[in-house]
PDB file of N, CA and C in Angstrom:
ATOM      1  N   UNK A   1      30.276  -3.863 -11.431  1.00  0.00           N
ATOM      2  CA  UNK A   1      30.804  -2.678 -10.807  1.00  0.00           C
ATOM      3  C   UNK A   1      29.664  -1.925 -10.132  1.00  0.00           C
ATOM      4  N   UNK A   2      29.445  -1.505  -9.001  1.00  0.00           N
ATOM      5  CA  UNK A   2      28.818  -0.737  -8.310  1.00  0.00           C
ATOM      6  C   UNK A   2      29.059   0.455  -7.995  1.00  0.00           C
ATOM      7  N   UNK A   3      27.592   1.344  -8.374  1.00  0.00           N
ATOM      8  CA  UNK A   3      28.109   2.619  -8.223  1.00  0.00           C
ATOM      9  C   UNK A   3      27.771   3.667  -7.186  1.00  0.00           C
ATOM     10  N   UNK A   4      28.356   4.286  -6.431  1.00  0.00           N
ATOM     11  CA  UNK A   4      28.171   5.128  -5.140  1.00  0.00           C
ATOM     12  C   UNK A   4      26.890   5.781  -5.082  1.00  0.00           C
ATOM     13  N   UNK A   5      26.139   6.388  -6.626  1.00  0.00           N
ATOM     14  CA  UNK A   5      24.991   6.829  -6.613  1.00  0.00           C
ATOM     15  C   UNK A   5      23.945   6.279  -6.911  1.00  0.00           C
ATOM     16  N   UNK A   6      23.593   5.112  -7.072  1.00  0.00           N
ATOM     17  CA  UNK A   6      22.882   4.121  -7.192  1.00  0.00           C
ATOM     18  C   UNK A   6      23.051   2.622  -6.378  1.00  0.00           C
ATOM     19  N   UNK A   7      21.799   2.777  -5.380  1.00  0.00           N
ATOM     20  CA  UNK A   7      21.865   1.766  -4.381  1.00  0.00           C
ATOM     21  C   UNK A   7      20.563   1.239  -4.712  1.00  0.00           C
ATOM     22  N   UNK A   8      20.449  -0.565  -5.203  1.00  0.00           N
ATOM     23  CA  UNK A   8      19.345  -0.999  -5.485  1.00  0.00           C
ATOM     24  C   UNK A   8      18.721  -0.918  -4.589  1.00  0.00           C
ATOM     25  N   UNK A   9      18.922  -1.601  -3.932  1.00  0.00           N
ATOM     26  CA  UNK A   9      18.010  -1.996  -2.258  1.00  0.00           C
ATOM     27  C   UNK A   9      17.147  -0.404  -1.716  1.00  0.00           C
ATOM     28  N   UNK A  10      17.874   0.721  -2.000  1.00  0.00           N
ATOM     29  CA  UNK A  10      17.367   1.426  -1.231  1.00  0.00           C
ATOM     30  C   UNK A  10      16.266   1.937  -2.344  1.00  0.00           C
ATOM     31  N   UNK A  11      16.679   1.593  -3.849  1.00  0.00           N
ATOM     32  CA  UNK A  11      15.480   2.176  -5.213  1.00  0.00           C
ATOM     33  C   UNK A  11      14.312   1.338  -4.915  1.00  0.00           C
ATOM     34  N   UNK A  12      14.547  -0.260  -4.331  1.00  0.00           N
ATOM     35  CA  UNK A  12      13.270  -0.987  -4.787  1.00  0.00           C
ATOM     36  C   UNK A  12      12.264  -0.702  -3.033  1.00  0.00           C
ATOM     37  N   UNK A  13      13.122  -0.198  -2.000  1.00  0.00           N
ATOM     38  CA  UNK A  13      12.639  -0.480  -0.925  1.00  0.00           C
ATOM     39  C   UNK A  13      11.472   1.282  -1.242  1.00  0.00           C
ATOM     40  N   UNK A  14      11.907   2.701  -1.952  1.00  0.00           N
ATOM     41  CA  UNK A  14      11.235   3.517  -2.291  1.00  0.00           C
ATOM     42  C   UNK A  14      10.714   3.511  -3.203  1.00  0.00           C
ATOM     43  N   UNK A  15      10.764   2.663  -4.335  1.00  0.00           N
ATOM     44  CA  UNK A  15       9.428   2.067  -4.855  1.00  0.00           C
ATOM     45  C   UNK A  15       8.082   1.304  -4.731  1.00  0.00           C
ATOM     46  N   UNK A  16       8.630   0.755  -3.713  1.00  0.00           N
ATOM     47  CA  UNK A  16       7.559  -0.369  -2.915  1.00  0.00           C
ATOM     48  C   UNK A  16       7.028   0.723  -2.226  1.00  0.00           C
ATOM     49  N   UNK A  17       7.344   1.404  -1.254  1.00  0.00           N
ATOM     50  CA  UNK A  17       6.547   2.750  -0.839  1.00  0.00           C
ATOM     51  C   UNK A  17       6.084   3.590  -1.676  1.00  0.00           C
ATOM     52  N   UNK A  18       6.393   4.223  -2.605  1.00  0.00           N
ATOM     53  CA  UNK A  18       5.537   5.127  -3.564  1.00  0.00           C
ATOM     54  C   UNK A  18       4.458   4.539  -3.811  1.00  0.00           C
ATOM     55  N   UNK A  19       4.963   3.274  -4.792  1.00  0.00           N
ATOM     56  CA  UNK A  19       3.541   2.418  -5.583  1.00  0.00           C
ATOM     57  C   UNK A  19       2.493   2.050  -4.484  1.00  0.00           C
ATOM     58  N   UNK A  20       2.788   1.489  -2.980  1.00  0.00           N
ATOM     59  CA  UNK A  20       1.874   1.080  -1.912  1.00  0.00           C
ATOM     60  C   UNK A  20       1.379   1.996  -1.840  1.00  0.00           C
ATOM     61  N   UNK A  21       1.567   2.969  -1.080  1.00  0.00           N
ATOM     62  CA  UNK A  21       0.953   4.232  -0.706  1.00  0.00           C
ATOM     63  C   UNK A  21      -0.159   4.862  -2.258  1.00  0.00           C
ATOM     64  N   UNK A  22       0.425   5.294  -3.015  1.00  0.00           N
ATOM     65  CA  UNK A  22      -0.261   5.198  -4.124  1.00  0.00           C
ATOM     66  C   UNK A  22      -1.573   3.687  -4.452  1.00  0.00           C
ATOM     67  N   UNK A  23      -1.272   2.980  -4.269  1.00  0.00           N
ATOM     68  CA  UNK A  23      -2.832   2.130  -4.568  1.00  0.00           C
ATOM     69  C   UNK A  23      -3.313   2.306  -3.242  1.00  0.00           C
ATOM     70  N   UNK A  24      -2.614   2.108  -1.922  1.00  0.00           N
ATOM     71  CA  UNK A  24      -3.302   2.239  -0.847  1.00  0.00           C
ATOM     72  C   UNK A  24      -4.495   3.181  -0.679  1.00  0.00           C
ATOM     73  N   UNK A  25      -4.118   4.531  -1.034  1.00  0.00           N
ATOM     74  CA  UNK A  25      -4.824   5.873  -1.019  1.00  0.00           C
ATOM     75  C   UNK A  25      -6.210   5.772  -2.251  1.00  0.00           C
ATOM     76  N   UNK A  26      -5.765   5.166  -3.287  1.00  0.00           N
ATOM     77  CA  UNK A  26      -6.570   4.958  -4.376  1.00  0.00           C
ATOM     78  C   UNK A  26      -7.717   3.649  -3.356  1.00  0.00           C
ATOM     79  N   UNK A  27      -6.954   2.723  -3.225  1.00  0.00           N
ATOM     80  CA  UNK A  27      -8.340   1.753  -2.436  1.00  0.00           C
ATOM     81  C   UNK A  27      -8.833   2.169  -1.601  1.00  0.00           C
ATOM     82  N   UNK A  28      -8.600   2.880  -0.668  1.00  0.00           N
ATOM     83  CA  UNK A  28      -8.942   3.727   0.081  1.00  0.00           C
ATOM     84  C   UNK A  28     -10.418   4.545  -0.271  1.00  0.00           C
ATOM     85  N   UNK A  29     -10.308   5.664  -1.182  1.00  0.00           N
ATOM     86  CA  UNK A  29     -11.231   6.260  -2.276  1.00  0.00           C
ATOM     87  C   UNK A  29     -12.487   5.263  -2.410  1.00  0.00           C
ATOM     88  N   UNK A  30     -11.530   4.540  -3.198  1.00  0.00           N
ATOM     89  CA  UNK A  30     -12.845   3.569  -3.804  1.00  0.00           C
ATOM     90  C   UNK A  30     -13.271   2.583  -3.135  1.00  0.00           C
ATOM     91  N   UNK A  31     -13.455   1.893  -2.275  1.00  0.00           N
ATOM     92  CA  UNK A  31     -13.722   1.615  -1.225  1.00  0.00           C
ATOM     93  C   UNK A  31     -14.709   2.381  -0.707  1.00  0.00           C
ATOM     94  N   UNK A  32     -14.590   3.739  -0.216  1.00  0.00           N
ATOM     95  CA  UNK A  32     -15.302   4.769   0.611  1.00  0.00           C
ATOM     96  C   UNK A  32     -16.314   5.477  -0.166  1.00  0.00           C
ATOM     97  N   UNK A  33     -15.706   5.621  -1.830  1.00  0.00           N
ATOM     98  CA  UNK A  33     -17.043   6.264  -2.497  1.00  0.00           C
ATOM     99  C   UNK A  33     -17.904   5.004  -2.849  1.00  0.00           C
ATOM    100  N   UNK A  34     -17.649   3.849  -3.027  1.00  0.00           N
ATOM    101  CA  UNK A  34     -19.022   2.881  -3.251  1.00  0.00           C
ATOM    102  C   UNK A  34     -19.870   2.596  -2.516  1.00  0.00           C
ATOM    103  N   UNK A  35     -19.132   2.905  -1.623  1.00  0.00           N
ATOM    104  CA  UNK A  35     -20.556   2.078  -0.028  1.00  0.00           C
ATOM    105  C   UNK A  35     -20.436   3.502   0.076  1.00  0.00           C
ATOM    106  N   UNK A  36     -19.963   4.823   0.145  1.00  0.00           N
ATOM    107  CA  UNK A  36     -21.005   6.017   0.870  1.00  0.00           C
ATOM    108  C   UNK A  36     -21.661   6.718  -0.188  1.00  0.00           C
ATOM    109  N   UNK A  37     -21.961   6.788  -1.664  1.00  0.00           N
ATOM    110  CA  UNK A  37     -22.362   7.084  -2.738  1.00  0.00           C
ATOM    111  C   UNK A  37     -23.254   6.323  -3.826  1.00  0.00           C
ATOM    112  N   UNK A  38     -22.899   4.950  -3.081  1.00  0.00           N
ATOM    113  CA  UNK A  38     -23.423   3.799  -3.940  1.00  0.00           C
ATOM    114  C   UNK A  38     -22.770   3.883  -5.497  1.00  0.00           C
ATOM    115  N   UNK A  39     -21.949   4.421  -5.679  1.00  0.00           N
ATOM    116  CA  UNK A  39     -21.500   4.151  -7.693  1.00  0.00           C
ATOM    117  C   UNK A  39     -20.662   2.805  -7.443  1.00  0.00           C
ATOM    118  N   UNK A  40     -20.523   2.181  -8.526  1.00  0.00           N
ATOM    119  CA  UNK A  40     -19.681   1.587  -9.064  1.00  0.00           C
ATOM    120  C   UNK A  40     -18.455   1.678  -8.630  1.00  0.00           C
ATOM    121  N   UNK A  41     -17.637   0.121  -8.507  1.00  0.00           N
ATOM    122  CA  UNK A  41     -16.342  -0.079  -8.437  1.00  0.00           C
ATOM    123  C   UNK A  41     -16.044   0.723  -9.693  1.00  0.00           C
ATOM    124  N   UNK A  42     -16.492   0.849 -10.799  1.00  0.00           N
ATOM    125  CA  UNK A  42     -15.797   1.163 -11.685  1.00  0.00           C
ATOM    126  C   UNK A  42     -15.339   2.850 -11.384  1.00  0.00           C
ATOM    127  N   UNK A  43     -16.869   3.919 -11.068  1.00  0.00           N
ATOM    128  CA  UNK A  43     -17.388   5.229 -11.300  1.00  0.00           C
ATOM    129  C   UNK A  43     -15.929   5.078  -9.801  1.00  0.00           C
ATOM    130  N   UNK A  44     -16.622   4.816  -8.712  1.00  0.00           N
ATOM    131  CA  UNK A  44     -15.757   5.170  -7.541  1.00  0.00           C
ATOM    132  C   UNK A  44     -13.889   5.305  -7.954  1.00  0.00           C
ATOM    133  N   UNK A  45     -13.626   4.384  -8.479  1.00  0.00           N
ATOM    134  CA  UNK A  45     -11.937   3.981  -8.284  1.00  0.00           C
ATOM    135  C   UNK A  45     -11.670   5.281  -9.700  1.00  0.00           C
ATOM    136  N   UNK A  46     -12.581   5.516 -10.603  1.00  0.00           N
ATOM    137  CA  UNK A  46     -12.320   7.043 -11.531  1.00  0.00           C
ATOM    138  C   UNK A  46     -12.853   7.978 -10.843  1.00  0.00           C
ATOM    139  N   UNK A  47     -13.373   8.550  -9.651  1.00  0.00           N
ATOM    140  CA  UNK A  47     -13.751   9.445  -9.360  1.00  0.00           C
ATOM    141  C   UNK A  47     -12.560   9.793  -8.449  1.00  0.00           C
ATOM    142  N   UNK A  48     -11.913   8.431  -7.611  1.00  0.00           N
ATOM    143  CA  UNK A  48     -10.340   8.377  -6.778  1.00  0.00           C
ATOM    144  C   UNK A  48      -9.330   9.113  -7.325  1.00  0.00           C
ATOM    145  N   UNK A  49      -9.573   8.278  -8.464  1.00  0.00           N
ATOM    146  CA  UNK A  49      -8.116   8.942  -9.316  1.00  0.00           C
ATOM    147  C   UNK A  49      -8.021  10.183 -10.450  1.00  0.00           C
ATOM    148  N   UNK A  50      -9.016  10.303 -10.168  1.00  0.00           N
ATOM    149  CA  UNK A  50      -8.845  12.121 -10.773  1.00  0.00           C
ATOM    150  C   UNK A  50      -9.074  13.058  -9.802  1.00  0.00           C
ATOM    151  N   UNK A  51     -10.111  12.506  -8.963  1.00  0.00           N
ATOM    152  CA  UNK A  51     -10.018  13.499  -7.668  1.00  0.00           C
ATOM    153  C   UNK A  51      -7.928  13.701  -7.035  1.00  0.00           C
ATOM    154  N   UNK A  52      -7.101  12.305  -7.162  1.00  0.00           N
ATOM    155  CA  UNK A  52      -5.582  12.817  -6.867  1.00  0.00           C
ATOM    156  C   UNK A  52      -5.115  13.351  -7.429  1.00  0.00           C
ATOM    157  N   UNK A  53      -5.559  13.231  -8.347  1.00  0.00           N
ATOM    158  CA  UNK A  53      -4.501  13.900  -9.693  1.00  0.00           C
ATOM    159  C   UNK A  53      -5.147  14.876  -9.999  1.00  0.00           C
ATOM    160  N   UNK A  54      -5.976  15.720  -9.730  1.00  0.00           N
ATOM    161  CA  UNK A  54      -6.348  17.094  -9.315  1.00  0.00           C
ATOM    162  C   UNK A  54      -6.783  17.180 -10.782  1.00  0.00           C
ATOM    163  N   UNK A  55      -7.422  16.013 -11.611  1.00  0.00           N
ATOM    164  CA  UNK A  55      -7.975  16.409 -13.001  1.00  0.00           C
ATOM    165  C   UNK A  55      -9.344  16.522 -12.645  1.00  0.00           C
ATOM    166  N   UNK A  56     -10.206  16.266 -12.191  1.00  0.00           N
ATOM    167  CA  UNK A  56     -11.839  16.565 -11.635  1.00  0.00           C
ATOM    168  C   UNK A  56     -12.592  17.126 -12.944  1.00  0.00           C
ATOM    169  N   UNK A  57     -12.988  15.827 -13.737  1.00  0.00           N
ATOM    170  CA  UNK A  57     -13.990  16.377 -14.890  1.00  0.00           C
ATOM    171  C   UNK A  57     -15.012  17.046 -14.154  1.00  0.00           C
ATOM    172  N   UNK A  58     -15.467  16.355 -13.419  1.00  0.00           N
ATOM    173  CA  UNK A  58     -16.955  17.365 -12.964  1.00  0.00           C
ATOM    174  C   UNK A  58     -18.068  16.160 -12.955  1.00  0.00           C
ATOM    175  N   UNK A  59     -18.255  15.114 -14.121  1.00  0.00           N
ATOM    176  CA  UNK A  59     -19.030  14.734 -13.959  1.00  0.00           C
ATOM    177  C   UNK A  59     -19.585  13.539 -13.229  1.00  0.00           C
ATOM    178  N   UNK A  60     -18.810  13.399 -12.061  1.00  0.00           N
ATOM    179  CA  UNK A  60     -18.590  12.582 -10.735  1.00  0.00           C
ATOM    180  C   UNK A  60     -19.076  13.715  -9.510  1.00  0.00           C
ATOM    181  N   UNK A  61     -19.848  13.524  -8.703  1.00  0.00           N
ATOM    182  CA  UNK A  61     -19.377  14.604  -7.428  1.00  0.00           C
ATOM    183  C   UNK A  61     -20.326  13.779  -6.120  1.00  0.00           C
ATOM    184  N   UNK A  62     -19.688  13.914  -5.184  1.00  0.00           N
ATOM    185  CA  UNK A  62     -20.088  13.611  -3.901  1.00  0.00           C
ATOM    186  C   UNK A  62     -21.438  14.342  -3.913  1.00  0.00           C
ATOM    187  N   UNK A  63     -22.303  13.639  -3.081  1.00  0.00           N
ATOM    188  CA  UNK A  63     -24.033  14.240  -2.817  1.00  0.00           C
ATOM    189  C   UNK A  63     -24.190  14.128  -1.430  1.00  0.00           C
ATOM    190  N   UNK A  64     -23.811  13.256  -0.693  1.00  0.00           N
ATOM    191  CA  UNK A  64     -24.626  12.951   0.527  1.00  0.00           C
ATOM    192  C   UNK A  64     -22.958  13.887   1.573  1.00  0.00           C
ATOM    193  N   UNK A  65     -23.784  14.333   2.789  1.00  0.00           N
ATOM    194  CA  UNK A  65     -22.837  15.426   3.255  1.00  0.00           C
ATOM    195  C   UNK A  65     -21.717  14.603   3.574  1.00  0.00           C
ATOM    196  N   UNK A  66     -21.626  13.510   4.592  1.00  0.00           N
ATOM    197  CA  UNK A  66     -20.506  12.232   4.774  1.00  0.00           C
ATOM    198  C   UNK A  66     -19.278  12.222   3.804  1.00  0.00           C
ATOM    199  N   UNK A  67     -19.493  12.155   2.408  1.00  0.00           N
ATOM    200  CA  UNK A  67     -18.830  12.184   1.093  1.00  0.00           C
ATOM    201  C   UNK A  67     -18.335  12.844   1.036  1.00  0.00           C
ATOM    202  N   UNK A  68     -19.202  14.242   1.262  1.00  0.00           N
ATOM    203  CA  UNK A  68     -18.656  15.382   0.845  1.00  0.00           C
ATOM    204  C   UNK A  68     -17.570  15.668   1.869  1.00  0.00           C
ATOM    205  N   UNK A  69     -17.835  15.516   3.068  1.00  0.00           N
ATOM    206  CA  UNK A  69     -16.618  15.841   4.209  1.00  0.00           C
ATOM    207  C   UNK A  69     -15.492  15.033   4.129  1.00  0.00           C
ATOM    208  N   UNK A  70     -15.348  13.549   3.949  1.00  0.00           N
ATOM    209  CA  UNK A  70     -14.305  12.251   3.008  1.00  0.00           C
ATOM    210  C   UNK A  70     -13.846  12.910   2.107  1.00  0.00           C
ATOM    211  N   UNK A  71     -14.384  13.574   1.025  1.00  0.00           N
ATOM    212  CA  UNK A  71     -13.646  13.980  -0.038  1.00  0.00           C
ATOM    213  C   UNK A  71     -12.685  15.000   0.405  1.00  0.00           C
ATOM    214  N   UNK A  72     -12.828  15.958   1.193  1.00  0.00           N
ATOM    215  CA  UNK A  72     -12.235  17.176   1.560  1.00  0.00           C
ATOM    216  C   UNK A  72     -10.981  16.556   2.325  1.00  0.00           C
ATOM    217  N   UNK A  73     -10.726  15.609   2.838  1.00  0.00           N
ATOM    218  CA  UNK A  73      -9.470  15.550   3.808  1.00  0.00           C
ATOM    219  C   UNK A  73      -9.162  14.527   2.717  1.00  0.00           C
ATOM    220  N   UNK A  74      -9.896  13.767   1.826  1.00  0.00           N
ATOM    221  CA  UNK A  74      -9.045  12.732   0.733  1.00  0.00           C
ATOM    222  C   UNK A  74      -8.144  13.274  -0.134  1.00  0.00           C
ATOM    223  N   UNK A  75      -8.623  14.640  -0.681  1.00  0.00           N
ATOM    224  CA  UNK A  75      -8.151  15.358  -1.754  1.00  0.00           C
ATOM    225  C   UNK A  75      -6.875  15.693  -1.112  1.00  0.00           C
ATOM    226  N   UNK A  76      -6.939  16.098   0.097  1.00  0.00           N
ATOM    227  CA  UNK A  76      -5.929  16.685   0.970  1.00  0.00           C
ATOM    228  C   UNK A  76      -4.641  16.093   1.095  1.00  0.00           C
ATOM    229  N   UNK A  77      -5.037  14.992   1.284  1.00  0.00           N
ATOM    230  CA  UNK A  77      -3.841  13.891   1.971  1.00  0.00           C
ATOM    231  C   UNK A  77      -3.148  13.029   0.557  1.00  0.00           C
ATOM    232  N   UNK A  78      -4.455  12.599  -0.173  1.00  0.00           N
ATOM    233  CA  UNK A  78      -4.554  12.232  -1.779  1.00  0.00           C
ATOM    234  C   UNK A  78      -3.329  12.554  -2.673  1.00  0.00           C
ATOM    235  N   UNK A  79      -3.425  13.762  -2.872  1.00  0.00           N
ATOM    236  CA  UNK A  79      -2.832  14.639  -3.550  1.00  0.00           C
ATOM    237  C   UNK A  79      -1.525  14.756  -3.609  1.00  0.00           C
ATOM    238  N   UNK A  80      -1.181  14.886  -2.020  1.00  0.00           N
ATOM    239  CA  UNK A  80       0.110  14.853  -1.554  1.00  0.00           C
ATOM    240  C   UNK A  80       0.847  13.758  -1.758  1.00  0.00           C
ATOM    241  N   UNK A  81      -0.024  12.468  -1.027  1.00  0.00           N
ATOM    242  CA  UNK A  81       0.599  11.234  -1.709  1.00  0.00           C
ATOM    243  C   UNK A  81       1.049  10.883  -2.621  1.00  0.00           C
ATOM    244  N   UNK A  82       0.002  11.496  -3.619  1.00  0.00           N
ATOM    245  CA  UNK A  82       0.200  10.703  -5.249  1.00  0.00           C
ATOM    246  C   UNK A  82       0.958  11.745  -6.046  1.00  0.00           C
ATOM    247  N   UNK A  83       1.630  13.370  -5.840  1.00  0.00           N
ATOM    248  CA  UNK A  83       2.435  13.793  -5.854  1.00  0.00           C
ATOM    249  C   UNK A  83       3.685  13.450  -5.469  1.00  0.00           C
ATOM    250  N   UNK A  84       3.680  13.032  -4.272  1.00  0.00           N
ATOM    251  CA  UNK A  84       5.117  12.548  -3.724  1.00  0.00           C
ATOM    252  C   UNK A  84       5.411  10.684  -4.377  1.00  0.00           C
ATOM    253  N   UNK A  85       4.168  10.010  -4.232  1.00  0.00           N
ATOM    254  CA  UNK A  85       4.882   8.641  -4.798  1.00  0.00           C
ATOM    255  C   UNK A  85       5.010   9.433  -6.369  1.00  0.00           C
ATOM    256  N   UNK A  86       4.608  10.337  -7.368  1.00  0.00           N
ATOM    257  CA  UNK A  86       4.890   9.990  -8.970  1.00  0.00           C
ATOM    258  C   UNK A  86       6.588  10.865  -8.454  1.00  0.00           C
ATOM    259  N   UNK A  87       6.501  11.754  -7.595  1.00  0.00           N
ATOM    260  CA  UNK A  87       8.171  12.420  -7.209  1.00  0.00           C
ATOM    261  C   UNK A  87       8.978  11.269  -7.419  1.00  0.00           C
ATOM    262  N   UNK A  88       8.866  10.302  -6.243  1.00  0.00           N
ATOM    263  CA  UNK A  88       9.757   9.095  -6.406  1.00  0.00           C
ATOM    264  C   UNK A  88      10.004   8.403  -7.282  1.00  0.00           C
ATOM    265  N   UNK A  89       9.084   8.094  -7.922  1.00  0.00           N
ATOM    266  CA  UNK A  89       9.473   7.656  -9.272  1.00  0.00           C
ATOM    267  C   UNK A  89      10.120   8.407 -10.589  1.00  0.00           C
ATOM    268  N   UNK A  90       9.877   9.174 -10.698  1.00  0.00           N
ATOM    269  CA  UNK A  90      10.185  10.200 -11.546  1.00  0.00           C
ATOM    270  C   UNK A  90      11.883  10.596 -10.907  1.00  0.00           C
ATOM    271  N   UNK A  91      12.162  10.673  -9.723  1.00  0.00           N
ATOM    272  CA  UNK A  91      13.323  10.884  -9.122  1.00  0.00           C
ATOM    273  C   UNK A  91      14.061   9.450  -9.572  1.00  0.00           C
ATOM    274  N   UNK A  92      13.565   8.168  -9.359  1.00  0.00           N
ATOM    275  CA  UNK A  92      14.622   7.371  -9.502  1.00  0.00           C
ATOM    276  C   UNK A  92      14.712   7.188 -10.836  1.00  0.00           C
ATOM    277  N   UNK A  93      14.005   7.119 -11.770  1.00  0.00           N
ATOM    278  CA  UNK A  93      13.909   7.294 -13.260  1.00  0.00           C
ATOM    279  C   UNK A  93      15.191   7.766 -13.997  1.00  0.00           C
ATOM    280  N   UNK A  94      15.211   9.526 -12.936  1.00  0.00           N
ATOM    281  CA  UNK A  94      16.414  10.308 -13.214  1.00  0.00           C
ATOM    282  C   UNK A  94      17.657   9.397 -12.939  1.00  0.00           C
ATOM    283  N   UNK A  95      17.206   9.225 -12.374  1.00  0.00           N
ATOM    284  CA  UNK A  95      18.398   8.850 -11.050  1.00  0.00           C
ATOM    285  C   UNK A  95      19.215   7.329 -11.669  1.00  0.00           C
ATOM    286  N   UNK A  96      18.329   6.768 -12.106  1.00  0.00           N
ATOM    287  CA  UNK A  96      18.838   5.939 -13.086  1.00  0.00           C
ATOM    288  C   UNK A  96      18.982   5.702 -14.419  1.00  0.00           C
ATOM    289  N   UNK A  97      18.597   7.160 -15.123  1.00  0.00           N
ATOM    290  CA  UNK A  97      19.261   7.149 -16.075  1.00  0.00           C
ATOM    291  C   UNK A  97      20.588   7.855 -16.260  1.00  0.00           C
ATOM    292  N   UNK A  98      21.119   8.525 -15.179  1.00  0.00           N
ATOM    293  CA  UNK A  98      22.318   9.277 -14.970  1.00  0.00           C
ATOM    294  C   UNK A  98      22.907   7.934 -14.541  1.00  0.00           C
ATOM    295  N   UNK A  99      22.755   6.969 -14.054  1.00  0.00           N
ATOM    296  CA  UNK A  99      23.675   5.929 -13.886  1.00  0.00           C
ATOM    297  C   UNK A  99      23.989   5.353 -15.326  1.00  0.00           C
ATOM    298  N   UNK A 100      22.752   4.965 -16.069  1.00  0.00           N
ATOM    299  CA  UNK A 100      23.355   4.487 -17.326  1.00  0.00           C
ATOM    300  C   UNK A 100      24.615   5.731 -18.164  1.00  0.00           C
ATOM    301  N   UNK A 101      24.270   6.676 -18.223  1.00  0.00           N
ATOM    302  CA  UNK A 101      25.020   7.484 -18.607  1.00  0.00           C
ATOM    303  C   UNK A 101      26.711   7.639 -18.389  1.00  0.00           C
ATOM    304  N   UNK A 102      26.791   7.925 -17.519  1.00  0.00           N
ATOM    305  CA  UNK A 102      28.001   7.482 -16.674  1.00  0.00           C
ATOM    306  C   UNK A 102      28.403   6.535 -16.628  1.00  0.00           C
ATOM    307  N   UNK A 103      27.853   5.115 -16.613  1.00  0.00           N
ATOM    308  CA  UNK A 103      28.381   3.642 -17.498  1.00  0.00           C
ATOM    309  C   UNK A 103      28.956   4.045 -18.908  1.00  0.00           C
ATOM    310  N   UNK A 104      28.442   4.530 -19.206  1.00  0.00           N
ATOM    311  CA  UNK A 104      28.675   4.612 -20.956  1.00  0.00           C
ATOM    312  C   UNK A 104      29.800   5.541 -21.254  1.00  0.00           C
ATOM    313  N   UNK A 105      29.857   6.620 -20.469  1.00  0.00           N
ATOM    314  CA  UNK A 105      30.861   7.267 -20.378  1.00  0.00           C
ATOM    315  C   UNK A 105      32.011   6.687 -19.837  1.00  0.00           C
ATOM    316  N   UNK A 106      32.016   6.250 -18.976  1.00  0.00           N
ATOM    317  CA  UNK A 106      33.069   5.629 -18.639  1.00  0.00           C
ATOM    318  C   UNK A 106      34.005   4.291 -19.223  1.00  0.00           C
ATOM    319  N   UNK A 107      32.809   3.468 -19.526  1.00  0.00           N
ATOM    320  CA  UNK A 107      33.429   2.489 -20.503  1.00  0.00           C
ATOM    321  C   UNK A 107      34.009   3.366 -21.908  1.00  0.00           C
ATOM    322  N   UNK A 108      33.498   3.986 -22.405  1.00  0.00           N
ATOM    323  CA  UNK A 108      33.858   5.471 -23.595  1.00  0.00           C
ATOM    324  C   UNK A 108      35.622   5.281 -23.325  1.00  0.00           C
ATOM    325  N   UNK A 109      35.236   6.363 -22.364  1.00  0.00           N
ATOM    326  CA  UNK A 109      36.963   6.881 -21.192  1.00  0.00           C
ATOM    327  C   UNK A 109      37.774   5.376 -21.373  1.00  0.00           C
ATOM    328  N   UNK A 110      37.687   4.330 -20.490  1.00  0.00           N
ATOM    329  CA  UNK A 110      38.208   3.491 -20.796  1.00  0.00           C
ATOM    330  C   UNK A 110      38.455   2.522 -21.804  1.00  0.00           C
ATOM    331  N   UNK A 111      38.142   2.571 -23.117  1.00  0.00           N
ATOM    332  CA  UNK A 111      38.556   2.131 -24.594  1.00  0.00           C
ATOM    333  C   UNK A 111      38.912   3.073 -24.676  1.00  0.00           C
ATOM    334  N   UNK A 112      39.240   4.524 -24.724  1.00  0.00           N
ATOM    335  CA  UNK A 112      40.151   5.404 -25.209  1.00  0.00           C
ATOM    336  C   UNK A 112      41.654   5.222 -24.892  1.00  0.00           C
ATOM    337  N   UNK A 113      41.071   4.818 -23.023  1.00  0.00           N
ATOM    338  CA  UNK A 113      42.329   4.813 -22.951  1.00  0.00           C
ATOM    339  C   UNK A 113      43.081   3.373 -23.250  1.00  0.00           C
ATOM    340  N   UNK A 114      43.053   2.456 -23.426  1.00  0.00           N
ATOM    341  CA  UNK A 114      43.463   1.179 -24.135  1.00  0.00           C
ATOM    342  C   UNK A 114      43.625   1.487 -25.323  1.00  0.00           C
ATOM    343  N   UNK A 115      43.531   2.145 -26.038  1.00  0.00           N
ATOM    344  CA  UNK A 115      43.869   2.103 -27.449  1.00  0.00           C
ATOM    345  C   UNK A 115      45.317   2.796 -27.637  1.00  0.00           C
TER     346      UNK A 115
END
């Protein structure tokens, strides 16, 4: 049975965009802080992802001015991204657990009414 508020095709086609965009933006980062900072794949791709997620221990920071100007439009654009792809997910999450719900209810409704 298919239901009017839940369309796969259109959940997996805005998942594939959240999650892309989300590593995209992250490789992106890390990528740009290793060769313009010299750290680590490791230091760079944690300095990415807390710089999006707006957690910034502190003990990472851009030095050379290049970096520092990258970081300022990364955080920018970053942020937004990885706000809006965890939105999407978090939206279809909802979104599909109100479908299970409404399965259940309804099958409910219908053994009531058979009995």
């Amino acid at each position: 049975m298919k239901s009017k508020l839940f369309n796969w095709s259109n959940l997996r086609v805005q998942l594939f965009v959240a999650l892309s965009a989300l590593v995209g933006i992250i490789t992106i980062g890390t990528v740009v802080y290793h060769n313009m900072e010299g750290w680590s794949w490791t230091d760079s791709f944690y300095f990415s992802v807390c710089s999006i997620t707006t957690v910034g221990y502190g003990d990472l920071a851009p030095t050379t001015e290049g970096a520092r100007l990258f970081t300022a439009f990364y955080v920018l654009v970053g942020v937004a991204v990885a706000f809006t792809a965890l939105g999407v997910l978090g939206a279809n999450y909802l979104r599909r657990s109100q479908e299970i719900l409404l399965g259940m209810r309804s099958a409910q409704e219908s053994e009531e009414t058979d009995v």
